[in-house]
Protein backbone atom coordinates (compact mmCIF):
# COMPACT_ATOMS: atom_id res chain seq x y z
CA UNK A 1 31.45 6.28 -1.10
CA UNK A 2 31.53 2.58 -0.57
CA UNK A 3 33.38 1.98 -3.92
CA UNK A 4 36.30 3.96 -2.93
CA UNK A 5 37.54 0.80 -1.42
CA UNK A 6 37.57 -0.62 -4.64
CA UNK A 7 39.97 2.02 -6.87
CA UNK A 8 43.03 0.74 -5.30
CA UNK A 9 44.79 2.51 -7.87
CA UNK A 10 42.88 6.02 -7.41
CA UNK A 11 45.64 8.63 -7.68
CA UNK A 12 43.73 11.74 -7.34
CA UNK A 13 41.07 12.94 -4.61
CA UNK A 14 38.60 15.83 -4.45
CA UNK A 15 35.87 15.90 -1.91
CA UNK A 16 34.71 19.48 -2.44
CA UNK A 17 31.85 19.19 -0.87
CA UNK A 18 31.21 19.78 3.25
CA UNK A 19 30.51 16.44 4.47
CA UNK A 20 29.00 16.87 8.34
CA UNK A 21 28.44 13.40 9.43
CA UNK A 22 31.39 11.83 11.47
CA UNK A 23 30.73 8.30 10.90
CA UNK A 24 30.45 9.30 7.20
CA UNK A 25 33.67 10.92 7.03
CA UNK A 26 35.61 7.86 9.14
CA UNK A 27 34.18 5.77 6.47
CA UNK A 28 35.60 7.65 3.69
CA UNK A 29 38.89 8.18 4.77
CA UNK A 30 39.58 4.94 6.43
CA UNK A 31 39.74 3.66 2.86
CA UNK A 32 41.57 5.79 0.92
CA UNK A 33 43.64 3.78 -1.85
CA UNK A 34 47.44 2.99 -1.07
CA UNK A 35 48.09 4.38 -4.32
CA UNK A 36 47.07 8.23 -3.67
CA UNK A 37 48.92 10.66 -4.89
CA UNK A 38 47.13 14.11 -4.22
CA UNK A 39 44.22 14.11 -2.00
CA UNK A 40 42.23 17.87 -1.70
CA UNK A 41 39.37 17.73 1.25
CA UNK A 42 37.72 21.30 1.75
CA UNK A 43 36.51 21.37 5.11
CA UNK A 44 37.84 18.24 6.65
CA UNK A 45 36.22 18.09 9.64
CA UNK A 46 38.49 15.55 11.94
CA UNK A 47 41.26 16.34 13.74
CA UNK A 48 44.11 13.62 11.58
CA UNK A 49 43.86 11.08 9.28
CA UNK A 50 43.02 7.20 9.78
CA UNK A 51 46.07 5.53 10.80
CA UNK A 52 44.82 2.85 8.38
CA UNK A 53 45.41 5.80 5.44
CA UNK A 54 49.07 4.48 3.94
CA UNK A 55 50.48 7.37 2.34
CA UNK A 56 53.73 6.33 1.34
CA UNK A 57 52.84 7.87 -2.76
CA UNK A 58 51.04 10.90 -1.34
CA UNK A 59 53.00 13.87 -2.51
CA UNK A 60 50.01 16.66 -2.30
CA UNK A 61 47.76 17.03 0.64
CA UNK A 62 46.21 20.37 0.48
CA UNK A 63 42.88 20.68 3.46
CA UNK A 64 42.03 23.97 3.10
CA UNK A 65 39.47 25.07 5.96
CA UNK A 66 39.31 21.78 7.71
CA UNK A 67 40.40 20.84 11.50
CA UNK A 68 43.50 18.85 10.77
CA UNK A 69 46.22 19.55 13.81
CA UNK A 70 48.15 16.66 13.26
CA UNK A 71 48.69 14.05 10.00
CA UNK A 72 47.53 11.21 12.31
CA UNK A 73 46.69 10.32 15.29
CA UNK A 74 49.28 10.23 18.03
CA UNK A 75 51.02 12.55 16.23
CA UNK A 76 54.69 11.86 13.99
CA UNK A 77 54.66 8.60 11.65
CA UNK A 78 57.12 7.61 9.26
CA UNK A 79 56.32 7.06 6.33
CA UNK A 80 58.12 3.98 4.19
């Protein structure tokens, strides 16, 4: 997954697969592209997203079965 840092202009996501490592998943989603548009992540397994994860273009987040409580950490961020 390290050359997910490199499609800055990824717009669509789909990890469909149950990732179980922690440091693994951190690494993934701490470098989602800026330019995201729909991210789908079965079985997420942290609690938010990185606060690094700027999703100002995001406009479909759909985590079915993962253990999202809150967007990100700390709770409500706006979004410019």
């Amino acid at each position: 997954m390290k050359g997910l840092r490199k499609m800055k202009e990824l717009r669509l996501l789909y990890v469909g697969y149950e990732i179980d490592e922690v440091d693994e998943v951190d690494e993934v989603s701490k470098y989602l592209p800026p330019a995201l548009q729909s991210l789908y992540w079965h079985k997420y397994p942290l609690c938010c997203l990185p606060k690094s994860f700027q999703a100002n273009k995001l406009v479909n987040l759909e985590m079915s079965k993962s253990n999202i409580s809150e967007l990100w950490e700390g709770g409500e961020r706006k979004v410019e």
